[in-house]
N, C-alpha and C. Protein backbone atom coordinates (compact mmCIF):
# COMPACT_ATOMS: atom_id res chain seq x y z
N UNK A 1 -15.02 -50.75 69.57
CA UNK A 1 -15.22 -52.19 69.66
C UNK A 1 -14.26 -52.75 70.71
N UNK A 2 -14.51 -53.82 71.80
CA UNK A 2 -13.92 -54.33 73.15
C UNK A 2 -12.97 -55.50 72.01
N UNK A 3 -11.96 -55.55 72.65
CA UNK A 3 -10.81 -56.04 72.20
C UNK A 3 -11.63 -57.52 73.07
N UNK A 4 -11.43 -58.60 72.35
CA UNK A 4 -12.44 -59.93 72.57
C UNK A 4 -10.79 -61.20 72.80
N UNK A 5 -10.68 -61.91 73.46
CA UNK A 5 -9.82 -62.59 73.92
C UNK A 5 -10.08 -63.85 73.03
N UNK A 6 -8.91 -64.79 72.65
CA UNK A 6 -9.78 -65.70 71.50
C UNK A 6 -10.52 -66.63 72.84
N UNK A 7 -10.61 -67.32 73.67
CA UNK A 7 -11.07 -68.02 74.40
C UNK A 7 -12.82 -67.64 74.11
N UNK A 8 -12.70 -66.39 74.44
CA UNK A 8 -14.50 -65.69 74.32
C UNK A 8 -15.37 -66.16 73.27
N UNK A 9 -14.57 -66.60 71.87
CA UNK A 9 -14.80 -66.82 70.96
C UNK A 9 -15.28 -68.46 70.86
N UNK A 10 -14.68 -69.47 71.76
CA UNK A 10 -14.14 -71.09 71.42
C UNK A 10 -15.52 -71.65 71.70
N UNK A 11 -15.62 -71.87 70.69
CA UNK A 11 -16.94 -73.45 70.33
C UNK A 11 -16.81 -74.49 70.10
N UNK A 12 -17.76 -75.34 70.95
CA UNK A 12 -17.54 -76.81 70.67
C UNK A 12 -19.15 -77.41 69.99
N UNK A 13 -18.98 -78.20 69.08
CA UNK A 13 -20.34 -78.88 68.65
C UNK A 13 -20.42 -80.05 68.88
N UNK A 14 -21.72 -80.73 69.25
CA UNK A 14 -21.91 -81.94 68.68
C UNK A 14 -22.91 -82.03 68.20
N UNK A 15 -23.11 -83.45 66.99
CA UNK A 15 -23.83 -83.56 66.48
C UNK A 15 -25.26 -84.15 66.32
N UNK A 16 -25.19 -84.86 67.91
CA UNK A 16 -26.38 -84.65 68.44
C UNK A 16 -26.60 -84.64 70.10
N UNK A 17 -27.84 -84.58 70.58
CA UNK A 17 -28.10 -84.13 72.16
C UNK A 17 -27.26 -85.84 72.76
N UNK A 18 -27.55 -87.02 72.19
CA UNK A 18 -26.91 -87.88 72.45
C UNK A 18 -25.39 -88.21 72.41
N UNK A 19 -24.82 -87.16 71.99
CA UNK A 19 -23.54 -87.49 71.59
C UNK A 19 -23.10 -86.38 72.84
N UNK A 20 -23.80 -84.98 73.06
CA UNK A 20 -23.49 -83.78 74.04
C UNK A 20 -23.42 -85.00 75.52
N UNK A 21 -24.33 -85.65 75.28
CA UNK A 21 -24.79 -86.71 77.14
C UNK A 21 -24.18 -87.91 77.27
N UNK A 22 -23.45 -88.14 76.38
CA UNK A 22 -22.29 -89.18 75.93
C UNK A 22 -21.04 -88.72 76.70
N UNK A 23 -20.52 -87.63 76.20
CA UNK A 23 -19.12 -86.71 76.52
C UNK A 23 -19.15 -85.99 77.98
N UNK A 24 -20.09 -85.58 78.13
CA UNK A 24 -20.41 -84.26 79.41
C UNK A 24 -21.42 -85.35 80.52
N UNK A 25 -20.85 -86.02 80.49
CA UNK A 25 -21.56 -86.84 81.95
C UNK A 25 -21.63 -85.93 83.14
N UNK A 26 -22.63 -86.10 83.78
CA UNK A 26 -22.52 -85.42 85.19
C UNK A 26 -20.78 -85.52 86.01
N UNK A 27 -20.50 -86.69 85.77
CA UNK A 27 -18.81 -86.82 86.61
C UNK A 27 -18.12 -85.76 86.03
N UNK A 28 -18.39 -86.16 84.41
CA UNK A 28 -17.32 -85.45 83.76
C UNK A 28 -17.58 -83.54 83.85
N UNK A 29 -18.89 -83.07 83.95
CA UNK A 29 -19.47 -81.96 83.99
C UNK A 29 -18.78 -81.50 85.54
N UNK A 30 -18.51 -82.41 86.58
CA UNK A 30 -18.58 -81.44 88.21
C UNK A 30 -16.72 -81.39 88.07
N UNK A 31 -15.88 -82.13 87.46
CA UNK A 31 -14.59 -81.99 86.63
C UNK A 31 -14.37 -80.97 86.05
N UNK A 32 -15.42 -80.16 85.12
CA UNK A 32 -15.19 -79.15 84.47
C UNK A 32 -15.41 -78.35 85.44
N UNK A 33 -16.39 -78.23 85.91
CA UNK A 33 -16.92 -77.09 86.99
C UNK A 33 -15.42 -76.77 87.94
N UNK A 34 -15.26 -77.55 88.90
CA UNK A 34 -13.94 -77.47 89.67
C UNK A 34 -13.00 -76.92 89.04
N UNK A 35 -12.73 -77.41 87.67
CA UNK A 35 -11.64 -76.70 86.73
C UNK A 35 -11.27 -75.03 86.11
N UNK A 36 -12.99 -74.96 86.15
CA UNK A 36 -13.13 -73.81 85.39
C UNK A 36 -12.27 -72.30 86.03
N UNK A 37 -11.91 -72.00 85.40
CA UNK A 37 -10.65 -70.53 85.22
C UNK A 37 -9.57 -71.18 86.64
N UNK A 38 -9.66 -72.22 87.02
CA UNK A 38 -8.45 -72.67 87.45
C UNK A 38 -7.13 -72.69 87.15
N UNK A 39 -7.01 -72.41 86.07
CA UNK A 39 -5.88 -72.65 85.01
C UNK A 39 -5.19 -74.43 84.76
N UNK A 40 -3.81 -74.55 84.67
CA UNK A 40 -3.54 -75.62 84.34
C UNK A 40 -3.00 -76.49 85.25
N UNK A 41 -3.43 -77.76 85.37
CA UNK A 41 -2.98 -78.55 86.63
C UNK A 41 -2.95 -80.12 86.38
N UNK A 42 -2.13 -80.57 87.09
CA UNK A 42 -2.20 -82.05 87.29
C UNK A 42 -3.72 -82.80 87.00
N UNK A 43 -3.58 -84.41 86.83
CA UNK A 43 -4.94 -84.88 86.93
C UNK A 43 -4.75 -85.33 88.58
N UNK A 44 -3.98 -85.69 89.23
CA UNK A 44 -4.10 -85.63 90.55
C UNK A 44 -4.74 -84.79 91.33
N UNK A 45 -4.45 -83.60 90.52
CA UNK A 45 -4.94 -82.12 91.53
C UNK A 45 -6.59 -82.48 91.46
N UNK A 46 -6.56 -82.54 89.80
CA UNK A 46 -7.90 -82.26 89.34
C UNK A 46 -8.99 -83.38 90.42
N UNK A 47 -8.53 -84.56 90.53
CA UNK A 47 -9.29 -85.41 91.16
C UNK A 47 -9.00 -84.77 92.80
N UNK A 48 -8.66 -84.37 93.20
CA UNK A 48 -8.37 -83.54 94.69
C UNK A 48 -9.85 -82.57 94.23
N UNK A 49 -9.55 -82.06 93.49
CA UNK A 49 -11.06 -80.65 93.77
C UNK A 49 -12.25 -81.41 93.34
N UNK A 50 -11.80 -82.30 92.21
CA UNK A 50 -13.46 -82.94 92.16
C UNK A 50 -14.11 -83.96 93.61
N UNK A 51 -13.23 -84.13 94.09
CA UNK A 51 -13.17 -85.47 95.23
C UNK A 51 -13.47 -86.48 94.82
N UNK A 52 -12.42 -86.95 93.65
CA UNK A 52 -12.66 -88.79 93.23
C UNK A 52 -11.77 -89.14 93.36
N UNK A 53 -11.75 -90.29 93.02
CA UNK A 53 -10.75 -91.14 92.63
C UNK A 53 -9.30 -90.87 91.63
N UNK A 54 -7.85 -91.16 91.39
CA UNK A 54 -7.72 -90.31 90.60
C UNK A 54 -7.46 -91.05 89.39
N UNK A 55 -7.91 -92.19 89.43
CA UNK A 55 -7.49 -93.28 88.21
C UNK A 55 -9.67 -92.96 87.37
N UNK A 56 -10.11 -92.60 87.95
CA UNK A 56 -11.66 -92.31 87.17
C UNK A 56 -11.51 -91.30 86.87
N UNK A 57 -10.89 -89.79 87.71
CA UNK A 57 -10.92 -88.97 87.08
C UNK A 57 -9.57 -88.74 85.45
N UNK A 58 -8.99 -89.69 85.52
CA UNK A 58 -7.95 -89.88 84.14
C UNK A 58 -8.80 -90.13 83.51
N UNK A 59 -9.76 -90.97 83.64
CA UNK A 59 -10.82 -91.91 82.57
C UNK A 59 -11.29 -90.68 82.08
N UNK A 60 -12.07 -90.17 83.28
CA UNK A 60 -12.88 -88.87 82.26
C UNK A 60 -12.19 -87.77 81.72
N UNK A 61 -11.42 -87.55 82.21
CA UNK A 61 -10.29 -86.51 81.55
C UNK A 61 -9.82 -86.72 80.12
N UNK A 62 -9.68 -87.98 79.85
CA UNK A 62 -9.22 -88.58 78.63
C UNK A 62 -10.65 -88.18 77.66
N UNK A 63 -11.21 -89.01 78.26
CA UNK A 63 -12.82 -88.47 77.18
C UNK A 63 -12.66 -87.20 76.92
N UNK A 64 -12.27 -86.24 77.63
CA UNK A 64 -12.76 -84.78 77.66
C UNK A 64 -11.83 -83.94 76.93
N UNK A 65 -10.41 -84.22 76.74
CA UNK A 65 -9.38 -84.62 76.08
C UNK A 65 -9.64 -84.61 74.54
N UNK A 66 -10.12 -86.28 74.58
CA UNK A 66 -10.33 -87.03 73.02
C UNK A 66 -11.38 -85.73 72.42
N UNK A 67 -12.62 -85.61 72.81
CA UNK A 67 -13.66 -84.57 72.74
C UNK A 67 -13.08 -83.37 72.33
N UNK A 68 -12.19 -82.64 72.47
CA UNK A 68 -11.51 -81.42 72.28
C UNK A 68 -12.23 -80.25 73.63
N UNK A 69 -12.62 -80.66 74.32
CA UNK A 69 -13.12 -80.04 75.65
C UNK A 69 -12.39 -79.12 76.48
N UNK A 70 -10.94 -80.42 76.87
CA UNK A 70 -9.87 -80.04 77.72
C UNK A 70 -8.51 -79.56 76.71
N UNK A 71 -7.41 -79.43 77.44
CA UNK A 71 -6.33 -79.25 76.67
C UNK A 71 -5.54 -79.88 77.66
N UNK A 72 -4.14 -80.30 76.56
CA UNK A 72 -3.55 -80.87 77.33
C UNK A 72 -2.10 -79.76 77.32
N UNK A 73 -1.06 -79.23 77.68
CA UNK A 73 -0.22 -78.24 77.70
C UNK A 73 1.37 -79.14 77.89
N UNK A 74 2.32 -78.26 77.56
CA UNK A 74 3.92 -79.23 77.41
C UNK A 74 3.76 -79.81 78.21
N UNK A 75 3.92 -79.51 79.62
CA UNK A 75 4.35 -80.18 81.04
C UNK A 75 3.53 -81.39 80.93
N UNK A 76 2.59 -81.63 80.35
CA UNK A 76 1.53 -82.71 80.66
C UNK A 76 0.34 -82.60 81.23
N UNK A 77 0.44 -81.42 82.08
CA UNK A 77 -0.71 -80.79 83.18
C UNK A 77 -1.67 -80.99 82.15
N UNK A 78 -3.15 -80.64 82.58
CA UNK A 78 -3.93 -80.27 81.36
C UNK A 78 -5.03 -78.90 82.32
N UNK A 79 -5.51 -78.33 81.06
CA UNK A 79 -6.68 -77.30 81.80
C UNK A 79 -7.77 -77.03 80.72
N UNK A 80 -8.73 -76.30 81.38
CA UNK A 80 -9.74 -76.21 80.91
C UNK A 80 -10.05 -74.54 80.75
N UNK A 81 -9.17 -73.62 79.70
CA UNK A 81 -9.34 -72.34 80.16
C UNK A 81 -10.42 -71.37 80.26
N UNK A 82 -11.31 -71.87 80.31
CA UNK A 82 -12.22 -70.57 80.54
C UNK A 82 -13.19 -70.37 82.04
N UNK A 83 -13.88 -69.30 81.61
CA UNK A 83 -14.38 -69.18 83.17
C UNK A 83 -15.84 -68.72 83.30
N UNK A 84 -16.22 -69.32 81.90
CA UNK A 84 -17.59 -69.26 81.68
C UNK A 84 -17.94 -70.47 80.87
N UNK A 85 -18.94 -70.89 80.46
CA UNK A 85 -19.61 -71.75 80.40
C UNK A 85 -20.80 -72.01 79.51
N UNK A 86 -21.30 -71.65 78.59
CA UNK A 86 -22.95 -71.58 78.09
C UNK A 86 -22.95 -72.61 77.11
N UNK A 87 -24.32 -73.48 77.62
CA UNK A 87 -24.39 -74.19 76.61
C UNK A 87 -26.23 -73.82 76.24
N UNK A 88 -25.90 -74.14 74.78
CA UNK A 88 -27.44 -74.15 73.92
C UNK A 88 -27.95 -75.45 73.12
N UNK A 89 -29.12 -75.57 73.79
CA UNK A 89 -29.58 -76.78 73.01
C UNK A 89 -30.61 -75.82 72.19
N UNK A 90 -31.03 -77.05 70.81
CA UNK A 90 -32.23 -76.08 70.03
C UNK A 90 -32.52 -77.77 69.49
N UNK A 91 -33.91 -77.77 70.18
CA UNK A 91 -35.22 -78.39 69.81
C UNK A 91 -35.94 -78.46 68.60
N UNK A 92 -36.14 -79.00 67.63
CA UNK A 92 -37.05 -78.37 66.87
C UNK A 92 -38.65 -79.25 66.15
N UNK A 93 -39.64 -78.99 65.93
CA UNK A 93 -40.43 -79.92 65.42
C UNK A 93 -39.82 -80.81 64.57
N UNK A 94 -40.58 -81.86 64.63
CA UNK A 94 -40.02 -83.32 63.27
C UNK A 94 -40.82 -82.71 62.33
């Protein structure tokens, strides 16, 4: 059996598709993307790779934050550790 890293493991839910398109806005989604296996960094930086602003990218950072999405680490930096990504929606008849 492959020795599994806890990260491999980390799930996030919500409780509905409206609440997933609430949190994960496209801004907030090209934030993660830039972030991803980046490790841990400033929100300055972070708004440098996304190319915004860096007082919007706090805004969304905070959401992403509050959400349990991001992390925030001692220094203050925050990151997003992983370096994959999958999300599943499931549809089902009424």
């Amino acid at each position: 059996m492959k020795n599994r890293r806890a990260e491999d493991e980390a799930r996030i839910s919500f409780a509905t598709p409206e609440l997933l398109w609430q949190v994960l806005t496209a801004k907030r989604w090209e934030i993660l993307r830039s972030l991803c296996g980046a490790g841990p960094m400033s929100i300055r930086e972070a708004a440098r790779r996304a190319g915004r602003d860096v007082k919007a990218v706090h805004g969304d950072i905070t959401a992403l934050l509050n959400a349990g999405v991001m992390s925030r680490i001692e220094d203050g930096r925050v990151e997003f550790p992983f370096e994959v990504v999958k999300v599943e929606l499931e549809l089902r008849a009424a």
